[in-house]
N, C-alpha and C. Protein backbone atom coordinates (compact mmCIF):
# COMPACT_ATOMS: atom_id res chain seq x y z
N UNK A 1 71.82 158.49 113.04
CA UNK A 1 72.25 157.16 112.70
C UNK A 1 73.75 157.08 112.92
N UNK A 2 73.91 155.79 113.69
CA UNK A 2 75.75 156.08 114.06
C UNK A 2 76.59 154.83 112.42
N UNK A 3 77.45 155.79 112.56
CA UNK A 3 77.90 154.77 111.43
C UNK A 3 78.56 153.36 112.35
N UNK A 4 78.40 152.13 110.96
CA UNK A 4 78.38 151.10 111.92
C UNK A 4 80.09 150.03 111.29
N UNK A 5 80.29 149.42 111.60
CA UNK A 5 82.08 149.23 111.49
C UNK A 5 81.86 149.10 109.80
N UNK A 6 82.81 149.29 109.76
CA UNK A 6 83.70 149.58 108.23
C UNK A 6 83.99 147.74 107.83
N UNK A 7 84.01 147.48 106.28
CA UNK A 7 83.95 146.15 106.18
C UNK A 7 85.11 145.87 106.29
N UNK A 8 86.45 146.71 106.02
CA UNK A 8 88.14 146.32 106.08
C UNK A 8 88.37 145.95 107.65
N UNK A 9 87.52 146.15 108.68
CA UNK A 9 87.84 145.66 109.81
C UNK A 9 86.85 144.27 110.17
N UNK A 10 85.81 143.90 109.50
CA UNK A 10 85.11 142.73 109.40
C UNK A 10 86.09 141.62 107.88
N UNK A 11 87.19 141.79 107.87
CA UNK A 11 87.72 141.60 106.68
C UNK A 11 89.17 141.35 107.45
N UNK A 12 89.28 141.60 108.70
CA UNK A 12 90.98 141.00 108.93
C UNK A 12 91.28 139.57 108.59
N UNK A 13 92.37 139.57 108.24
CA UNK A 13 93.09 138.34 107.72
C UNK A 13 93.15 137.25 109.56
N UNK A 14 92.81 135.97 109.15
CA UNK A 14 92.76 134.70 110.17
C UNK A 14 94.10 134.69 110.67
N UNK A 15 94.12 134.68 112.02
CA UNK A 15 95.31 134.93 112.70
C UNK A 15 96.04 133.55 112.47
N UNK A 16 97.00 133.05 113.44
CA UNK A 16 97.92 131.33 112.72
C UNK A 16 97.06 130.58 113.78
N UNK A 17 96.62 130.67 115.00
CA UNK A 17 95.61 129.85 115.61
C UNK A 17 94.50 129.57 114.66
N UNK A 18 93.65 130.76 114.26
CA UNK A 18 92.86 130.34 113.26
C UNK A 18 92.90 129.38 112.05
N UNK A 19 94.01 129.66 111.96
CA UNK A 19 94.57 128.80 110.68
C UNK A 19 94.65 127.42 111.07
N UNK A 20 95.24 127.29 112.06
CA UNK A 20 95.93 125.78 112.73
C UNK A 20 94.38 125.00 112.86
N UNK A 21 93.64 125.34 113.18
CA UNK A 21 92.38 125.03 113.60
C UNK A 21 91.29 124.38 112.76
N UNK A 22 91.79 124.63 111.53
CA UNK A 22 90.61 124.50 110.47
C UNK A 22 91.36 123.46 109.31
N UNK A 23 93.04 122.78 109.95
CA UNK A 23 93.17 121.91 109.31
C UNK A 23 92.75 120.59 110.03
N UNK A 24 92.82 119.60 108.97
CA UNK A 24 91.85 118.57 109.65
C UNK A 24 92.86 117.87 110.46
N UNK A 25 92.26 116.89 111.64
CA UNK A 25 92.65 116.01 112.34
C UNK A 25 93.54 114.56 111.86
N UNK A 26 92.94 114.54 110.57
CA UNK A 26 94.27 113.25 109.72
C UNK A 26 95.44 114.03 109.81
N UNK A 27 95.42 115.15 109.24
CA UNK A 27 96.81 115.98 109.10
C UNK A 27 97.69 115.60 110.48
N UNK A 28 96.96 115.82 111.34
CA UNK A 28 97.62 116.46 112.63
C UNK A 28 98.03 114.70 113.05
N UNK A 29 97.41 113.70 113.09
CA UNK A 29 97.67 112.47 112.83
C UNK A 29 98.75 111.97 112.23
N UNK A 30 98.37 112.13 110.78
CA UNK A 30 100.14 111.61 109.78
C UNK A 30 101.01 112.54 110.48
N UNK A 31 101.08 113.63 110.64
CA UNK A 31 102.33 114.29 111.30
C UNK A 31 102.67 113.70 112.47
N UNK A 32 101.90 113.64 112.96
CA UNK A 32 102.52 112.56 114.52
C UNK A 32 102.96 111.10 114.11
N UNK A 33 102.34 110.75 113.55
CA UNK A 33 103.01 109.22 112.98
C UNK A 33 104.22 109.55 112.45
N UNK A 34 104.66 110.67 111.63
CA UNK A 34 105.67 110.37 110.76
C UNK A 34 106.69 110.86 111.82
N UNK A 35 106.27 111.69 112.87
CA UNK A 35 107.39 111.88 114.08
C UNK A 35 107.68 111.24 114.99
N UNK A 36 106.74 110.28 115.41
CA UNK A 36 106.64 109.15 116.05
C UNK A 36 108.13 108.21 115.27
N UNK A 37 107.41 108.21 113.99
CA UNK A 37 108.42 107.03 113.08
C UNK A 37 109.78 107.68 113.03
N UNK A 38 110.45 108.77 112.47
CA UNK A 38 111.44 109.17 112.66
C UNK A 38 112.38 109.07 114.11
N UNK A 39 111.46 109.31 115.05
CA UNK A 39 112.11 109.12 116.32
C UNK A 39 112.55 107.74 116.27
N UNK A 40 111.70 106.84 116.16
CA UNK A 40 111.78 105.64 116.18
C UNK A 40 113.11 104.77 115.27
N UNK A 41 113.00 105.24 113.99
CA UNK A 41 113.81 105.14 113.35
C UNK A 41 115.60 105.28 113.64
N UNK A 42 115.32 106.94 114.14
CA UNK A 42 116.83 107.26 114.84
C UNK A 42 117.22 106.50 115.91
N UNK A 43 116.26 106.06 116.60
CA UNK A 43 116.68 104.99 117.62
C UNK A 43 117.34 103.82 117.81
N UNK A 44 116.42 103.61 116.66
CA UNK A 44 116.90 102.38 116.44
C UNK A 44 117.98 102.32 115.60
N UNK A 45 118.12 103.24 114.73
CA UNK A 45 119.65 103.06 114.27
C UNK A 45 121.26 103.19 115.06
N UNK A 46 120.93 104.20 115.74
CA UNK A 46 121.90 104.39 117.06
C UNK A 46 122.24 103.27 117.98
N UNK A 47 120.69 102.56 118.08
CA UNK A 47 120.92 101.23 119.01
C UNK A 47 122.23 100.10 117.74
N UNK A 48 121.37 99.96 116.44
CA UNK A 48 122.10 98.93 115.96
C UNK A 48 123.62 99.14 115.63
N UNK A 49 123.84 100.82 115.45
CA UNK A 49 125.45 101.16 115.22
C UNK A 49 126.13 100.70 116.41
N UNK A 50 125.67 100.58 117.78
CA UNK A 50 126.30 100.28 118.98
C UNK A 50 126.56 98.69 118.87
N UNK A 51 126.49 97.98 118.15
CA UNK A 51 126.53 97.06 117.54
C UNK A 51 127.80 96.82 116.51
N UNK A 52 127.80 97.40 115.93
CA UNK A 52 128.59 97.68 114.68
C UNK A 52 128.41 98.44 113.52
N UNK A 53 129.09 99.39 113.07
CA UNK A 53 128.64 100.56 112.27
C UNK A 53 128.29 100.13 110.79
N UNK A 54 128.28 98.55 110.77
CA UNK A 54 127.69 98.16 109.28
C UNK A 54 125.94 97.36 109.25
N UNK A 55 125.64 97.05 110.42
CA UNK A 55 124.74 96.75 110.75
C UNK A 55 123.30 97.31 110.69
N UNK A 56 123.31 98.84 110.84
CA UNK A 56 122.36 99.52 110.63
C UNK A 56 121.81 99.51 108.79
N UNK A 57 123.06 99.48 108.29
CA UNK A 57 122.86 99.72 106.52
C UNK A 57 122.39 98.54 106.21
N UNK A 58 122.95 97.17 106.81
CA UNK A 58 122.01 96.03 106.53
C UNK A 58 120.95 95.70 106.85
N UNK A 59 120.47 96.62 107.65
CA UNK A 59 119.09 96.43 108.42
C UNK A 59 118.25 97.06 107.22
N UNK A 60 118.67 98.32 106.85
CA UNK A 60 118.04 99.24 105.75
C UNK A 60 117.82 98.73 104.35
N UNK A 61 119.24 97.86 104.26
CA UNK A 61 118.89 97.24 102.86
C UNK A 61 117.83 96.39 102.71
N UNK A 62 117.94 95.31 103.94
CA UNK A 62 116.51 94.49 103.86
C UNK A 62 115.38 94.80 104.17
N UNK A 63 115.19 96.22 104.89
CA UNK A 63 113.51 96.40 104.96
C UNK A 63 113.69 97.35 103.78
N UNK A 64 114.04 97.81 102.87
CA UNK A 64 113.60 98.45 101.07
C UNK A 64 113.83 97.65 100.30
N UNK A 65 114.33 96.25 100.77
CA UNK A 65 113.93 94.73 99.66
C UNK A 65 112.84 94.26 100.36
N UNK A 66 112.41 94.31 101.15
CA UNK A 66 110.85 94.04 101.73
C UNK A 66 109.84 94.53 101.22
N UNK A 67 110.12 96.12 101.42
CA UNK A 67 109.05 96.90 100.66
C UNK A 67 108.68 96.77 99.11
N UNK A 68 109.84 96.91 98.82
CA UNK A 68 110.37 96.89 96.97
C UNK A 68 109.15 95.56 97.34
N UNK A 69 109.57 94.86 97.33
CA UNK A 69 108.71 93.30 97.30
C UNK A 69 107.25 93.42 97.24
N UNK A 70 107.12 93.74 98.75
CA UNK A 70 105.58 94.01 99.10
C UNK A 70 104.95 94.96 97.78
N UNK A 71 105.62 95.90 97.38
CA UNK A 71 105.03 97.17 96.51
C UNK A 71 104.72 96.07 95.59
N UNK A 72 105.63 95.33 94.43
CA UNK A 72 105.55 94.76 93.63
C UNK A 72 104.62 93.51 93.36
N UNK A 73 104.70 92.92 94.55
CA UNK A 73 103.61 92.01 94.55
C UNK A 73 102.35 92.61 94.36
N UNK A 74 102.34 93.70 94.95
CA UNK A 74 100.73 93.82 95.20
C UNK A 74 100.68 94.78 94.60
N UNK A 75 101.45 95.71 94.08
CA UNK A 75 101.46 96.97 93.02
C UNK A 75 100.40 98.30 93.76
N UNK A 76 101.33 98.36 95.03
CA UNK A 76 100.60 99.51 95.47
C UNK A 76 101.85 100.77 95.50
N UNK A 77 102.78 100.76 95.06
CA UNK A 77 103.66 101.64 94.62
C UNK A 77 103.59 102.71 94.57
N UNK A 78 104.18 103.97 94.83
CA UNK A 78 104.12 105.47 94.63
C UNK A 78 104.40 105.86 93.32
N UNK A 79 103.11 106.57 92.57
CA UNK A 79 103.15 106.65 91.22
C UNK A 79 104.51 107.12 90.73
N UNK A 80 105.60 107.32 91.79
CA UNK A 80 106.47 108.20 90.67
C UNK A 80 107.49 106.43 90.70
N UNK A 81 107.54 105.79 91.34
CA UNK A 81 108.47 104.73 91.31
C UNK A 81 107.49 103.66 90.26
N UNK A 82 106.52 103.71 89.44
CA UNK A 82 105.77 103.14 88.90
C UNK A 82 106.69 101.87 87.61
N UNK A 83 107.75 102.70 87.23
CA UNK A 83 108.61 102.80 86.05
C UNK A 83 109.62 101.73 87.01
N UNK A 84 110.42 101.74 87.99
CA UNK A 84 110.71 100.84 88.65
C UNK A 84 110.21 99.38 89.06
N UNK A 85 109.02 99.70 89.77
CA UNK A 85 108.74 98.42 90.04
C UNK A 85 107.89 97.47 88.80
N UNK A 86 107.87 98.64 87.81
CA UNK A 86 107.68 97.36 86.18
C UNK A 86 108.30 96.66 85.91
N UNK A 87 109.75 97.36 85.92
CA UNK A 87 110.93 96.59 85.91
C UNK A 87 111.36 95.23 86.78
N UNK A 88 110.53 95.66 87.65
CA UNK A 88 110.79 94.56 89.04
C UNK A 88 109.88 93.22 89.13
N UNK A 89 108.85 93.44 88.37
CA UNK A 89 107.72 92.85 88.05
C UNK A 89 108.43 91.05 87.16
N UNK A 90 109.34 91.45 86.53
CA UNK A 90 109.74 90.79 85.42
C UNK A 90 110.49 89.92 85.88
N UNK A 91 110.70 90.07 87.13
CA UNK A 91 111.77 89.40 87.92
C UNK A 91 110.92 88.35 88.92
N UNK A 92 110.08 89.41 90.07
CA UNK A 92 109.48 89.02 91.40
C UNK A 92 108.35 88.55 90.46
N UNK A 93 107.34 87.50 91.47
CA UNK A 93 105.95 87.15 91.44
C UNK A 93 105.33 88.67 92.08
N UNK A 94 103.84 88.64 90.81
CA UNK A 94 103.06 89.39 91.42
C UNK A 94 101.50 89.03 91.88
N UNK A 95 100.71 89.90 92.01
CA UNK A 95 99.91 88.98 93.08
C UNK A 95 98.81 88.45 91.73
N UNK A 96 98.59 89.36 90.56
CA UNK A 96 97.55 88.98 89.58
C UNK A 96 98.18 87.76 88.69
N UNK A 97 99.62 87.56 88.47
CA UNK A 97 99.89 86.72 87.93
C UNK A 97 99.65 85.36 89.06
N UNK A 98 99.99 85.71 90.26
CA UNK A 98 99.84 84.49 91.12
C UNK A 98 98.19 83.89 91.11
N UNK A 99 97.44 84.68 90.73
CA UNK A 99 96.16 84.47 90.92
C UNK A 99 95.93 83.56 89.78
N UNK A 100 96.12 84.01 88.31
CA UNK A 100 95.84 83.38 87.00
C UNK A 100 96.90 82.18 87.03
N UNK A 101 98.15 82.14 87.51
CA UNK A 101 98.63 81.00 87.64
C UNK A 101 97.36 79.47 88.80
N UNK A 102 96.71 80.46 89.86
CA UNK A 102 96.08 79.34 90.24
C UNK A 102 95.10 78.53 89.60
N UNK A 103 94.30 80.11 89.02
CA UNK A 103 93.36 80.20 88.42
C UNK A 103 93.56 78.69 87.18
N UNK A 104 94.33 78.54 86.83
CA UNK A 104 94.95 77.79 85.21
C UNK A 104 95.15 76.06 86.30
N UNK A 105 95.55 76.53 87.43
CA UNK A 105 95.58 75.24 88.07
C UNK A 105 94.26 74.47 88.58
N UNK A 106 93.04 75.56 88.95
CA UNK A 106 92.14 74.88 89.11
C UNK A 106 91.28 74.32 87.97
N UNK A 107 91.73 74.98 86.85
CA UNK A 107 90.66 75.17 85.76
C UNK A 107 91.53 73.22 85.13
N UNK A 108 92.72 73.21 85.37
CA UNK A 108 92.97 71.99 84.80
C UNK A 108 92.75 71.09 85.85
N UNK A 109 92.76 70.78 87.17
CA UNK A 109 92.11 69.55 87.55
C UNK A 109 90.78 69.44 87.60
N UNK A 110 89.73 70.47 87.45
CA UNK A 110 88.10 70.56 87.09
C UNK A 110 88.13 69.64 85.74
N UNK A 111 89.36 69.94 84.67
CA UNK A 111 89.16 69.67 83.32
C UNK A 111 89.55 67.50 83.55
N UNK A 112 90.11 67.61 84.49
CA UNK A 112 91.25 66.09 84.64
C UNK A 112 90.47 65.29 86.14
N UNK A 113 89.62 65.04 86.37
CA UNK A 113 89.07 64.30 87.51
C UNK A 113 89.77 63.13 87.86
């Protein structure tokens, strides 16, 4: 009887191809988007500094008062900024108060013919 392989050699550790392989395809996705976006990003900031070197920061301020906005309205927020956009809430319209505000408008001309 020949002896037959040893289990420490049916037991090697997954080489980094192996590894790379068995993460999923979203992964490999958001990583391209978010390098896609960065590129994009640097681009476009370089383009707007050629412009004037205050221009880019105003560009930035108004798309994170966009977002800030969008988050708040619709309260899809990143749990750790949660504590923020409560705060923000008190200020901006959000989308459930916009709703019960209609809601109160239809319910009084149903009530007022």
């Amino acid at each position: 009887m020949q002896p037959g392989p040893t289990p420490l050699l049916l037991a090697t550790p997954p080489t980094t191809l192996e590894k790379l392989k068995h993460i999923p395809s979203g992964t490999w996705l958001n990583l391209g988007g978010c390098i896609l976006t960065v590129a994009i990003v640097v681009g476009a900031w370089r383009t707007l500094r050629k412009i004037n070197e205050l221009v880019p920061w105003i560009v930035s301020v108004l798309a994170a008062a966009m977002i800030f906005s969008y988050w708040t309205y619709n309260r899809t927020e990143p749990k750790f900024l949660t504590p923020v956009v409560d705060q923000l809430t008190q200020i901006l319209p959000t989308k459930s108060k916009h709703e019960q505000d209609l809601e109160k408008l239809r319910k009084s001309r149903e009530d007022h013919p």
